[in-house]
C-alpha atoms as a PDB file:
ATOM      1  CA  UNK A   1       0.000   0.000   0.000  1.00  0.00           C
ATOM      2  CA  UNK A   2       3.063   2.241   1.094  1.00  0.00           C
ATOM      3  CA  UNK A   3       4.506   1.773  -2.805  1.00  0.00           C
ATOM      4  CA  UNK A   4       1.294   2.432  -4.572  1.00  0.00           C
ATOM      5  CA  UNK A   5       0.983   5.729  -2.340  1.00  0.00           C
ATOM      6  CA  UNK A   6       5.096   6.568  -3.072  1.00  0.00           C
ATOM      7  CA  UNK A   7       4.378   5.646  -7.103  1.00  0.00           C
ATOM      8  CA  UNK A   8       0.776   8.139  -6.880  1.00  0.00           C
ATOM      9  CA  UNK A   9       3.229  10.979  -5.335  1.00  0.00           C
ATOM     10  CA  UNK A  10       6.296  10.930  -7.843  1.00  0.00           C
ATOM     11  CA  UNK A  11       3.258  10.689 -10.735  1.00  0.00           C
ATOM     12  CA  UNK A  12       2.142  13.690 -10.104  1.00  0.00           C
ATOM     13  CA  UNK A  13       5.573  15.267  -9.789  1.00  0.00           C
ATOM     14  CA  UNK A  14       6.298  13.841 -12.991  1.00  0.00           C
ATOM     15  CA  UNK A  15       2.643  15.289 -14.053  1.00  0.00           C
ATOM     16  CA  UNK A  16       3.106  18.636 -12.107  1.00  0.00           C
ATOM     17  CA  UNK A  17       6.681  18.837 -14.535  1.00  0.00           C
ATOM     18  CA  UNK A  18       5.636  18.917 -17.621  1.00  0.00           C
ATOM     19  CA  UNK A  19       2.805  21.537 -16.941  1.00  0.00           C
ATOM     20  CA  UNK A  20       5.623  23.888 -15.510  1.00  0.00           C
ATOM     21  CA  UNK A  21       7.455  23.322 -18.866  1.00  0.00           C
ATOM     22  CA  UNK A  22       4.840  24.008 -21.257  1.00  0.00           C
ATOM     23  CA  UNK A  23       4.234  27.537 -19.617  1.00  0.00           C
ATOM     24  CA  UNK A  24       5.445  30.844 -20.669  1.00  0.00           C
ATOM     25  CA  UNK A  25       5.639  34.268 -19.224  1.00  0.00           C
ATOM     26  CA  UNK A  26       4.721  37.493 -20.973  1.00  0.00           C
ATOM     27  CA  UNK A  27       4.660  40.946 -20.018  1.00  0.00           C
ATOM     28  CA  UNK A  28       1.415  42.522 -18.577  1.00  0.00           C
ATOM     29  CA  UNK A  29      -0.066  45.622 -20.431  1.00  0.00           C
ATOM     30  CA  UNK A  30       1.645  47.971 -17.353  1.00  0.00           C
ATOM     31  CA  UNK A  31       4.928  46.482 -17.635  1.00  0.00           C
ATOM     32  CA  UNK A  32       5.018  45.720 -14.081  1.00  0.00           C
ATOM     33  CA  UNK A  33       4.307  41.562 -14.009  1.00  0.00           C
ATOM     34  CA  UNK A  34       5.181  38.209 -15.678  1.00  0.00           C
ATOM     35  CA  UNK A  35       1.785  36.890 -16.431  1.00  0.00           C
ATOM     36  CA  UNK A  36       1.956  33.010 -17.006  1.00  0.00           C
ATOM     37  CA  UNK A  37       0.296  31.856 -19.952  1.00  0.00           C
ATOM     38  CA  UNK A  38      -0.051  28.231 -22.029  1.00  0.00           C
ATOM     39  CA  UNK A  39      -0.305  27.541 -25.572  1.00  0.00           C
ATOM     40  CA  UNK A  40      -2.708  25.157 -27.061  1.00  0.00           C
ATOM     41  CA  UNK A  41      -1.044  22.951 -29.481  1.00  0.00           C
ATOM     42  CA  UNK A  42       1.644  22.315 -26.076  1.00  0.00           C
ATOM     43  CA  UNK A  43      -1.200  21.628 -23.719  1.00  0.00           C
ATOM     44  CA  UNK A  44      -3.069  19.647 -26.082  1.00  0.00           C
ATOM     45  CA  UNK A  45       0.106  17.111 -25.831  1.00  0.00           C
ATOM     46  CA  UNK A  46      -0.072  17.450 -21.924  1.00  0.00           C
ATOM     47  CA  UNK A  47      -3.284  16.568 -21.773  1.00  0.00           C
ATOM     48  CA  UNK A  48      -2.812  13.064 -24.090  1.00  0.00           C
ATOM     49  CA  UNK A  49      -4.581  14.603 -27.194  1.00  0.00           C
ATOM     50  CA  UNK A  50      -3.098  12.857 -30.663  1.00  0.00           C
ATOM     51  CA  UNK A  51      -5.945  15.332 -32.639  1.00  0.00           C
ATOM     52  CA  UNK A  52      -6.177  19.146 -32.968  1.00  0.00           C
ATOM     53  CA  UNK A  53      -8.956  18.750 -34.249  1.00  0.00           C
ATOM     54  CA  UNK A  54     -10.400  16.849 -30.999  1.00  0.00           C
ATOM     55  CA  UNK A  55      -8.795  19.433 -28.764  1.00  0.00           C
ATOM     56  CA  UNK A  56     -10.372  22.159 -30.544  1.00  0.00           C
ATOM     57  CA  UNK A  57     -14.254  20.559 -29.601  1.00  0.00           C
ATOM     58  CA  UNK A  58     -12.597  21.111 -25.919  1.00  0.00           C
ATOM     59  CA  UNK A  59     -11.389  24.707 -26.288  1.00  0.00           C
ATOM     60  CA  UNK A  60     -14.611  25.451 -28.242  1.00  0.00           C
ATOM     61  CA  UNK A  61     -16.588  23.891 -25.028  1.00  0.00           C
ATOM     62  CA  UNK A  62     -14.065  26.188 -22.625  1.00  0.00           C
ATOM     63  CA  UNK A  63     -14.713  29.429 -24.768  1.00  0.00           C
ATOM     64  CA  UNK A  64     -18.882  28.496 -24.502  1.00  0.00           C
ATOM     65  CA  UNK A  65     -18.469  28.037 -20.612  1.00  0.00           C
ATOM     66  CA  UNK A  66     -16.367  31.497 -20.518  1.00  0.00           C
ATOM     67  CA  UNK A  67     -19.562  33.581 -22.474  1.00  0.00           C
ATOM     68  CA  UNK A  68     -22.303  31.714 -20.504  1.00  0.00           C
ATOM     69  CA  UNK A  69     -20.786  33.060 -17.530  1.00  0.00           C
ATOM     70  CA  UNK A  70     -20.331  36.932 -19.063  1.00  0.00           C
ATOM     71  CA  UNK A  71     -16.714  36.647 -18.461  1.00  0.00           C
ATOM     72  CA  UNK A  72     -15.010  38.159 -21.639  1.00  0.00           C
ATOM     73  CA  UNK A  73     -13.185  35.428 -23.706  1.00  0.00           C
ATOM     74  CA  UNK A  74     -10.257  37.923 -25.028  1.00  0.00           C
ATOM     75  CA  UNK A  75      -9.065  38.124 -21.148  1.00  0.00           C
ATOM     76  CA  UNK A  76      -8.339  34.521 -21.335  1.00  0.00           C
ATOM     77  CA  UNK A  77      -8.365  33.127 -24.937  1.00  0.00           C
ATOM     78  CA  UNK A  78      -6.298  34.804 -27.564  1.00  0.00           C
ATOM     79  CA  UNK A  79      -5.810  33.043 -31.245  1.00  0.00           C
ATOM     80  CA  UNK A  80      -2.583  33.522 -32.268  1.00  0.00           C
ATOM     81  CA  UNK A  81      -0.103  32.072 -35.155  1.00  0.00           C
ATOM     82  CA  UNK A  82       3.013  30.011 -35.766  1.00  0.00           C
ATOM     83  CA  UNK A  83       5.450  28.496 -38.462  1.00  0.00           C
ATOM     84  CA  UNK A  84       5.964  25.436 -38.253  1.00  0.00           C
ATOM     85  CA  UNK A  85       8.797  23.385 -40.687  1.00  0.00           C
ATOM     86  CA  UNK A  86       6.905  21.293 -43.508  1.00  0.00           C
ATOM     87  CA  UNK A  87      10.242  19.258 -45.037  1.00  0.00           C
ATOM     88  CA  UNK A  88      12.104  20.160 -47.823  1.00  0.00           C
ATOM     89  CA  UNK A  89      12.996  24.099 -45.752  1.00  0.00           C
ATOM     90  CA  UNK A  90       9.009  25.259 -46.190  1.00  0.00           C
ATOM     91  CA  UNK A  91       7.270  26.501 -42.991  1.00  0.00           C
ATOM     92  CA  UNK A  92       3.584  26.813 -43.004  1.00  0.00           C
ATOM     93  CA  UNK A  93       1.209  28.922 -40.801  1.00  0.00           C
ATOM     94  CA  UNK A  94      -1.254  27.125 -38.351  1.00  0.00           C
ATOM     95  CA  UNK A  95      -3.779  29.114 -35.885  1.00  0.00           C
ATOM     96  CA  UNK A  96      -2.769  28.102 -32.066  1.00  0.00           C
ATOM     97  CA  UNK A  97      -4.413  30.125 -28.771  1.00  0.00           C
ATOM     98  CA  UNK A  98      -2.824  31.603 -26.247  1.00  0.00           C
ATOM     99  CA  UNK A  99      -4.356  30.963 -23.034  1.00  0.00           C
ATOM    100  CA  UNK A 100      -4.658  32.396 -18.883  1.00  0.00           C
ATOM    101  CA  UNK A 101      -4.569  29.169 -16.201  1.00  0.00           C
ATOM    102  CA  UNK A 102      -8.403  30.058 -16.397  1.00  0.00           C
ATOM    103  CA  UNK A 103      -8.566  29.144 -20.025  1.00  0.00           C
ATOM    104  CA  UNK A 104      -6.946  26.091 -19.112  1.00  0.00           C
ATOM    105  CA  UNK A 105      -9.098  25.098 -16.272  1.00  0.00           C
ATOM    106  CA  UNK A 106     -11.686  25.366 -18.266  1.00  0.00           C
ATOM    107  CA  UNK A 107     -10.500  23.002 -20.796  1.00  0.00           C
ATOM    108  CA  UNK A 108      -9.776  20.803 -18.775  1.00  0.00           C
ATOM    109  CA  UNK A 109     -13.336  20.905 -17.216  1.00  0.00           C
ATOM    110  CA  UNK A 110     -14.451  20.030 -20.861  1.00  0.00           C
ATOM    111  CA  UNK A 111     -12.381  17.720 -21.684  1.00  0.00           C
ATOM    112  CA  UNK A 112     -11.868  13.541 -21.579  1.00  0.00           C
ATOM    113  CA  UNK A 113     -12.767  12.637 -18.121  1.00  0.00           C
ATOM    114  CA  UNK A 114     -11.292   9.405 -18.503  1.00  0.00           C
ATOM    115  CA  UNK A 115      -7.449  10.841 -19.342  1.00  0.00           C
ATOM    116  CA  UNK A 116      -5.229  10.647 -16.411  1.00  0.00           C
ATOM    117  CA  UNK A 117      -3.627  14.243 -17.373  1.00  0.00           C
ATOM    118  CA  UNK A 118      -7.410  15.792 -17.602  1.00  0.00           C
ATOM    119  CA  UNK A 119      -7.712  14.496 -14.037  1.00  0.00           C
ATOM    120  CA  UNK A 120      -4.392  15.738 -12.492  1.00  0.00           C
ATOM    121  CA  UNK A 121      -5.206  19.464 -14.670  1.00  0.00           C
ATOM    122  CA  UNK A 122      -8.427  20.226 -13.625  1.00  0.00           C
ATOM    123  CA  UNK A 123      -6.435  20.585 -10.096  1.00  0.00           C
ATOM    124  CA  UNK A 124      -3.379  21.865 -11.161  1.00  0.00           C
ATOM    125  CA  UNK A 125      -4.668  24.878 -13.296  1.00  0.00           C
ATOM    126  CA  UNK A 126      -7.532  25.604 -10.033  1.00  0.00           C
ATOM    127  CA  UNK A 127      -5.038  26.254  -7.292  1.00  0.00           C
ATOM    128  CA  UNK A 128      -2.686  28.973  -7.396  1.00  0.00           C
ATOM    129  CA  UNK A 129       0.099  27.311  -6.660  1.00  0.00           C
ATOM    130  CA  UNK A 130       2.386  25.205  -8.072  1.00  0.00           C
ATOM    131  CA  UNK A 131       3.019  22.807  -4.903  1.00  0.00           C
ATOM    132  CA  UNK A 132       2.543  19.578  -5.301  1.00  0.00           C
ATOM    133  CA  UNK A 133       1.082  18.628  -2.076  1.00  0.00           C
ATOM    134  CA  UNK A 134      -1.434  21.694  -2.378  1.00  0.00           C
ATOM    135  CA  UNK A 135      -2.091  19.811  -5.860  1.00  0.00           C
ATOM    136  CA  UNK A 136      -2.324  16.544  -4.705  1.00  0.00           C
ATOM    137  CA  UNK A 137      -4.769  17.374  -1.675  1.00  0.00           C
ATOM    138  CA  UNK A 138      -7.380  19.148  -3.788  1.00  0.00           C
ATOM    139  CA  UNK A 139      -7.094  15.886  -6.414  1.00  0.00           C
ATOM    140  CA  UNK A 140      -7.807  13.411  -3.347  1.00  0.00           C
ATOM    141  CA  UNK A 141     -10.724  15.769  -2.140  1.00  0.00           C
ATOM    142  CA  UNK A 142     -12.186  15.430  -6.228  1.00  0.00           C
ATOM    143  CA  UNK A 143     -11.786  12.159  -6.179  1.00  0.00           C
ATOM    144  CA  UNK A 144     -13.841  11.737  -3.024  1.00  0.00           C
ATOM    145  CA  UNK A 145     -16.336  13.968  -3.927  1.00  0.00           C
ATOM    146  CA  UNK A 146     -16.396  11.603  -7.562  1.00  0.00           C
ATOM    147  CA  UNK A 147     -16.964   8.754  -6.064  1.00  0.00           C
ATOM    148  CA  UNK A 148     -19.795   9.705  -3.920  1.00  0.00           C
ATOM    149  CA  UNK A 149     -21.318  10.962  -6.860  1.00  0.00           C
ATOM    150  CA  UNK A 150     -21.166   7.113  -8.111  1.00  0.00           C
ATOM    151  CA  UNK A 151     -22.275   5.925  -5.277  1.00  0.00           C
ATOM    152  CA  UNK A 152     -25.608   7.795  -5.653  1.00  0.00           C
ATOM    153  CA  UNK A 153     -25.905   6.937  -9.085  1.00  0.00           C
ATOM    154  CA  UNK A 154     -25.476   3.626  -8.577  1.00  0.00           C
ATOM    155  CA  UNK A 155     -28.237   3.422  -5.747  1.00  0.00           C
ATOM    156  CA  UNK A 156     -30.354   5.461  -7.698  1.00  0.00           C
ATOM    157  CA  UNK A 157     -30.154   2.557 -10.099  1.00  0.00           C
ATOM    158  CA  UNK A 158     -30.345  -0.083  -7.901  1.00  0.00           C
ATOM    159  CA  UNK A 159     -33.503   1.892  -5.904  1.00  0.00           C
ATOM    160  CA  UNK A 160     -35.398   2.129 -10.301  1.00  0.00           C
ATOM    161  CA  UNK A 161     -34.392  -2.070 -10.596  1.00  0.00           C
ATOM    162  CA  UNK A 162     -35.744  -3.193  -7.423  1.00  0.00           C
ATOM    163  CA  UNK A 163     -38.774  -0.794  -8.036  1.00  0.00           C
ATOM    164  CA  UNK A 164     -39.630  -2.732 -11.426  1.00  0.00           C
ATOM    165  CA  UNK A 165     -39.146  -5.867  -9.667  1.00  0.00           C
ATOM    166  CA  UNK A 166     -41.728  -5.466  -6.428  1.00  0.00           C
ATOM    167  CA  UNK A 167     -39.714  -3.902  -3.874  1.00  0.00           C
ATOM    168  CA  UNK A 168     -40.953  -0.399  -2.410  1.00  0.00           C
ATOM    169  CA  UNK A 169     -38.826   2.358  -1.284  1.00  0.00           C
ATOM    170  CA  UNK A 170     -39.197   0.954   2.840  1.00  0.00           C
ATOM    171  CA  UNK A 171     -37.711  -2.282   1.377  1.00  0.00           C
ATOM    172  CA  UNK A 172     -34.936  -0.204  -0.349  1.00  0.00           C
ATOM    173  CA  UNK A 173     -33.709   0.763   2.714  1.00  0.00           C
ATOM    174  CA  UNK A 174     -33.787  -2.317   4.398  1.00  0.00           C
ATOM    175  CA  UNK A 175     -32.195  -3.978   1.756  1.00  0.00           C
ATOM    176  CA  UNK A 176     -29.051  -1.016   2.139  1.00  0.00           C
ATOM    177  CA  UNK A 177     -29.130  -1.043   4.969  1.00  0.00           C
ATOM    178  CA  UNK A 178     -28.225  -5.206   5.323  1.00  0.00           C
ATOM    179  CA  UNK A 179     -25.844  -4.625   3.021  1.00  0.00           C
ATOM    180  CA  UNK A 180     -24.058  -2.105   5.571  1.00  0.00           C
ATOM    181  CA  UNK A 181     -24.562  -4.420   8.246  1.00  0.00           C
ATOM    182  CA  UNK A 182     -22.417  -7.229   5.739  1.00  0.00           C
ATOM    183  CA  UNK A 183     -19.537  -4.432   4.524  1.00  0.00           C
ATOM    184  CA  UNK A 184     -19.133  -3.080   8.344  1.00  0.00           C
ATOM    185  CA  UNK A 185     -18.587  -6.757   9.904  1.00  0.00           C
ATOM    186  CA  UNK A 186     -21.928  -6.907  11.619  1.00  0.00           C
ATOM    187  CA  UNK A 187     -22.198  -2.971  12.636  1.00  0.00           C
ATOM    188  CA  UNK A 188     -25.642  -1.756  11.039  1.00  0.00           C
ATOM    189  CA  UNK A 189     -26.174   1.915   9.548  1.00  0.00           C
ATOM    190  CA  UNK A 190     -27.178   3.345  12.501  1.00  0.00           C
ATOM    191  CA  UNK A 191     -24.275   1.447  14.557  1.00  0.00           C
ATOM    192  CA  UNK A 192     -21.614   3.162  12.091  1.00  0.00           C
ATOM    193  CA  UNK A 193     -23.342   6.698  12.715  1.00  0.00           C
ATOM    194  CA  UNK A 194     -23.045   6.512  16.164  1.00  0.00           C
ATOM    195  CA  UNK A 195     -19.623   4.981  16.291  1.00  0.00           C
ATOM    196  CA  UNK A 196     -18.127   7.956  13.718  1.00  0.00           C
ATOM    197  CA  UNK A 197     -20.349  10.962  15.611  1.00  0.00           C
ATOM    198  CA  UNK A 198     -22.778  11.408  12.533  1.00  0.00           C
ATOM    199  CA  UNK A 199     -26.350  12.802  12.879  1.00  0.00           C
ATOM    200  CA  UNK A 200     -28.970  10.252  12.273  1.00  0.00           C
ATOM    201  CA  UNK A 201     -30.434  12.037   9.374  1.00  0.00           C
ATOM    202  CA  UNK A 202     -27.150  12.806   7.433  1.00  0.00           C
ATOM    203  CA  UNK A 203     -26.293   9.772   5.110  1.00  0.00           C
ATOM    204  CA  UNK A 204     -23.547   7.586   6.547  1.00  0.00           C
ATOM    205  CA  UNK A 205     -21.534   7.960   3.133  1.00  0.00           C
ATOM    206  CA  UNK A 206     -21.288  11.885   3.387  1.00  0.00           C
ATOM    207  CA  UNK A 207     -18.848  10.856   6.329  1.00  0.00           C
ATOM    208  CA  UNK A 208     -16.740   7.480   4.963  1.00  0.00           C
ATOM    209  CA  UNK A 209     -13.254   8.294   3.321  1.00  0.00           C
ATOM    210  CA  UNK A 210     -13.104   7.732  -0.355  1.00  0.00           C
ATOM    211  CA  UNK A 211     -12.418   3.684   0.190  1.00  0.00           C
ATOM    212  CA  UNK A 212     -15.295   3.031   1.933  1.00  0.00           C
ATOM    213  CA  UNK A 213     -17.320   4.733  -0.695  1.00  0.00           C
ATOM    214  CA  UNK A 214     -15.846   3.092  -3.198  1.00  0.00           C
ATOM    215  CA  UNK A 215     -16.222  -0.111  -1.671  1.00  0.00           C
ATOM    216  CA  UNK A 216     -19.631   0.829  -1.391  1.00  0.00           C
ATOM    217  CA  UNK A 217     -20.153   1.728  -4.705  1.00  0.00           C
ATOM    218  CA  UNK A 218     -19.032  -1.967  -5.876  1.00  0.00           C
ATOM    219  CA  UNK A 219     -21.194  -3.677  -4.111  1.00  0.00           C
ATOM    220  CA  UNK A 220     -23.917  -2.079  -5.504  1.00  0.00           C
ATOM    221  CA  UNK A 221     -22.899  -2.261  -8.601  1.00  0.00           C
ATOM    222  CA  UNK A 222     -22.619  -5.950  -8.604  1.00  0.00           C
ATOM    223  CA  UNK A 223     -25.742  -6.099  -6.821  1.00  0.00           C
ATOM    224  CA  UNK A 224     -27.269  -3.637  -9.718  1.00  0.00           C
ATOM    225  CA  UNK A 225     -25.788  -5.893 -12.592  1.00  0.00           C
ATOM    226  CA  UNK A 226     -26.975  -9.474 -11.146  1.00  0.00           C
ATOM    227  CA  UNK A 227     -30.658  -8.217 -10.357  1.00  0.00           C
ATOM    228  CA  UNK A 228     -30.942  -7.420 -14.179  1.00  0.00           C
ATOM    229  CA  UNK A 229     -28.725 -10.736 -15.354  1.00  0.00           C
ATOM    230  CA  UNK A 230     -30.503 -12.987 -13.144  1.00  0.00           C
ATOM    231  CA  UNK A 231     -33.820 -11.722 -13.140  1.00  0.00           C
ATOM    232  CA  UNK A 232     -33.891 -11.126  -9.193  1.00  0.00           C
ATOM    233  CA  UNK A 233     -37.435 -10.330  -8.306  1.00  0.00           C
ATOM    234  CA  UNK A 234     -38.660  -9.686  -4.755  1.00  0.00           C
ATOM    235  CA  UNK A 235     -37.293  -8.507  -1.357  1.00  0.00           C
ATOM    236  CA  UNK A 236     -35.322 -11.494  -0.210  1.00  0.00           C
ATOM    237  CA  UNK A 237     -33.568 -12.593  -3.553  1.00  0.00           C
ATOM    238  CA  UNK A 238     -32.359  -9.095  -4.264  1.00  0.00           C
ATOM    239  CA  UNK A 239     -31.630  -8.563   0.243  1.00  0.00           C
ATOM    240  CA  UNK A 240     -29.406 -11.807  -0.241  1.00  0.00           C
ATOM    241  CA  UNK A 241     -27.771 -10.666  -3.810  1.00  0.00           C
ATOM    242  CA  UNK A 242     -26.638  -7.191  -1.570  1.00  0.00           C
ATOM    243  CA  UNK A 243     -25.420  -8.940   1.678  1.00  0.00           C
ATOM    244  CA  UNK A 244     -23.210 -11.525  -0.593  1.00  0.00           C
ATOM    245  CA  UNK A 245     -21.926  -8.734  -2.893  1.00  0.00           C
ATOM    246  CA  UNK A 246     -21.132  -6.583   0.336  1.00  0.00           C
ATOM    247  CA  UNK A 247     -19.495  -9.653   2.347  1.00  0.00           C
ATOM    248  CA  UNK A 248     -17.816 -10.299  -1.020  1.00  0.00           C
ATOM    249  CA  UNK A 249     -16.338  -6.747  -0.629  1.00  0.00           C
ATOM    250  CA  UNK A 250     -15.335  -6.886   2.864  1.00  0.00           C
ATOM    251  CA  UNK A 251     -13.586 -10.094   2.560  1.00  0.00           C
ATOM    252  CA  UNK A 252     -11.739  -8.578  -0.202  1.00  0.00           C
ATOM    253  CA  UNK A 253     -10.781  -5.657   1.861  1.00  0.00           C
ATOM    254  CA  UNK A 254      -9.818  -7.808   5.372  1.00  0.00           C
ATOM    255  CA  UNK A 255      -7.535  -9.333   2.893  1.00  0.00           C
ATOM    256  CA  UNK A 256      -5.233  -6.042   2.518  1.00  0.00           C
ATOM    257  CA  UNK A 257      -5.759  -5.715   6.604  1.00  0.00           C
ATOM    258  CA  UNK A 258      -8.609  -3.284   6.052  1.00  0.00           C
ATOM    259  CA  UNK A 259     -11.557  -3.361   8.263  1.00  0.00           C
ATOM    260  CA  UNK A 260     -13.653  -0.512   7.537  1.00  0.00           C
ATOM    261  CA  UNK A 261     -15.460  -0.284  10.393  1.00  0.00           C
ATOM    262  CA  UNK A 262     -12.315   0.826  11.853  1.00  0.00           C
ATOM    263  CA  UNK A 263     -11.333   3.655   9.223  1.00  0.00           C
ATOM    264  CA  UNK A 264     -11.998   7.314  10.903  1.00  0.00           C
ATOM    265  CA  UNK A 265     -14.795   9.277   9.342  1.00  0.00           C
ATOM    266  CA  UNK A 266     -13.746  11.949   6.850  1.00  0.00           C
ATOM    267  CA  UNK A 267     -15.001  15.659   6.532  1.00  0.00           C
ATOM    268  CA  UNK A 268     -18.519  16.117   5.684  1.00  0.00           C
ATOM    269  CA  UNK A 269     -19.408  16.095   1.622  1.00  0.00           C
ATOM    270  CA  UNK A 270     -21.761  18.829   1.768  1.00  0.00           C
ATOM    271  CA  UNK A 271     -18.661  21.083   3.281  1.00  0.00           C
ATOM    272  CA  UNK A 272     -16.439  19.839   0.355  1.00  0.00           C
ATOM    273  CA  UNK A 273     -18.795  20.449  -2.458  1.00  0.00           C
ATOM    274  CA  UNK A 274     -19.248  24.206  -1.110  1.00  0.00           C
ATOM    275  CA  UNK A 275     -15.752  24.743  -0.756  1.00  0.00           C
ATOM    276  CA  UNK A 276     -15.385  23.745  -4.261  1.00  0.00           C
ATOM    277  CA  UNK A 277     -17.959  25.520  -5.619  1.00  0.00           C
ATOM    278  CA  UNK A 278     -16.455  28.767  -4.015  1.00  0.00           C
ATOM    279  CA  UNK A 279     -12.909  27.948  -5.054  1.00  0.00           C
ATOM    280  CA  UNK A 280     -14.445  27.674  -8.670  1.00  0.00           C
ATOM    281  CA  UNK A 281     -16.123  30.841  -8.285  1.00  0.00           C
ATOM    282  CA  UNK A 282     -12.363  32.377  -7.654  1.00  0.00           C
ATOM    283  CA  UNK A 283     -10.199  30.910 -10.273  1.00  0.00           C
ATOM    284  CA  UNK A 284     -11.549  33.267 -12.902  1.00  0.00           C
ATOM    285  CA  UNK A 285     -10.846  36.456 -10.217  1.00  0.00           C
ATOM    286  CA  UNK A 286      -7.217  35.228  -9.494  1.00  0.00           C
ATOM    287  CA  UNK A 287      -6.351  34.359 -12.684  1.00  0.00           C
ATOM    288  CA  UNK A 288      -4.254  37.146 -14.616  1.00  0.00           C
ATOM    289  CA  UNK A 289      -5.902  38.055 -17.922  1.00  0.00           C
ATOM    290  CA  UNK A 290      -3.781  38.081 -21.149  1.00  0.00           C
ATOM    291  CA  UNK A 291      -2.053  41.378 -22.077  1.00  0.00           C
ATOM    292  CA  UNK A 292      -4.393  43.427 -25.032  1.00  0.00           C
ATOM    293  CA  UNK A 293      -1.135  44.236 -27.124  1.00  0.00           C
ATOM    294  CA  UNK A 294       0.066  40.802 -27.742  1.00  0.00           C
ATOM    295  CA  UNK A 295      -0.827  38.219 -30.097  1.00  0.00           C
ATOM    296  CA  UNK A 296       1.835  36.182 -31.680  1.00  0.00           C
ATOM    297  CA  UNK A 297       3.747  33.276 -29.983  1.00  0.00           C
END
């Protein structure tokens, strides 16, 4: 477990390098400050992109978000042009945009979830740092806040399938509920709310660490994908299809040493998503917007 967490850190030092790299500094309009800046065809690499003309769908997105939220895009996009070397001594002229760490945020917000790099930038380009840990702490707290987003989709699923297949909303919750009771080694919902401090009508989940959530997450999605595959209909097929998938989980997890029943409650999700939403809401305000009297790279 220690060498997975060492080979997470020095990724995202290797990550957190070639971001620092690919930026430039210009001069601001007053002549006073170095504002950073990125181009696109360099991020585009970054990011894993082989197209331009896939990366420009995510810039396009970015430049959308920018004028939905009356922010105005020549502060933080600016198309500019370059030579580039076509064989035989000819150079050629392609459009490339220069962008703020706000334009870049953004298109990372619009681009391929499933890319490592997208992951990683979405963080690096909101804090205004470049410290890794600083970097690394506001990744863990998306991916927390990610997974608990599965979770509820997945139990939203799991509440529609049991729905079409005679169980009401009461059984629902029994039926999560013994599923708990399997993950947290005999410890019921309510036993795990009162043993981490949490209110009785805040979900349980709001308060688990990411692995908990996760674990949570597939068990229900097992659960979710053998109700449909084997046809489960009724209360007690589908309760004993969650308690095995849960146990299933658990025994997984005992067999790294993890009991988690015994792993400390983490902060509350509703505080997270909040905090987020007001860091967002300052990323445009600290980022410095591109000089007017520039516009070649």
């Amino acid at each position: 477990q220690q060498q997975s967490i060492n080979m997470y850190k020095i990724r995202i030092s290797q990550l957190k390098t070639v971001f620092v790299e690919i930026s430039h500094f210009i001069t601001s309009d007053d002549g006073k400050e170095q504002v950073e800046v990125w181009f696109a065809r360099e991020l585009m690499v970054a990011l894993g992109y082989a197209r331009w003309e896939n990366f420009q769908v995510a810039i396009g997105r970015a430049v959308e978000s920018c004028k939905t939220q009356n922010i105005n895009v020549d502060d933080h996009f600016r198309e500019v042009t370059k030579m580039i070397e076509i064989g035989k001594g000819g150079q050629r002229e392609i459009i490339d945009y220069m962008l703020t760490r706000y334009a870049c945020y953004l298109i990372t917000q619009n681009g391929d979830p499933k890319k490592e790099e997208i992951a990683f930038a979405q963080s690096y380009f909101a804090v205004q740092t470049r410290k890794a840990e600083l970097i690394e702490e506001r990744l863990n707290l998306i991916s927390r806040l990610e997974t608990r987003d599965k979770l509820r989709a997945a139990e939203k699923q799991l509440s529609q399938n049991i729905y079409e297949r005679g169980v009401d909303d009461k059984g629902f919750g029994r039926i999560r509920s013994k599923g708990d009771t399997a993950l947290f080694g005999g410890h019921t919902t309510e036993d795990m709310k009162n043993r981490l401090g949490i209110k009785s009508n805040r979900p349980l989940a709001d308060f688990l660490p990411t692995l908990t959530i996760a674990a949570k997450n597939l068990a229900t999605e097992m659960t979710n994908y053998n109700v449909e595959t084997k046809n489960l209909h009724g209360e007690q097929p589908i309760t004993q299809e969650h308690i095995e998938n849960n146990a299933g989980v658990r025994e997984m997890l005992e067999k790294r040493g993890i009991k988690p029943e015994n792993l400390p409650p983490d902060e509350d999700i509703k505080k997270l998503e909040r905090r987020v939403a007001a860091e967002e809401k300052q990323i445009e305000k600290a980022s410095p917007k591109l000089p007017k009297n520039n516009n070649k790279q």
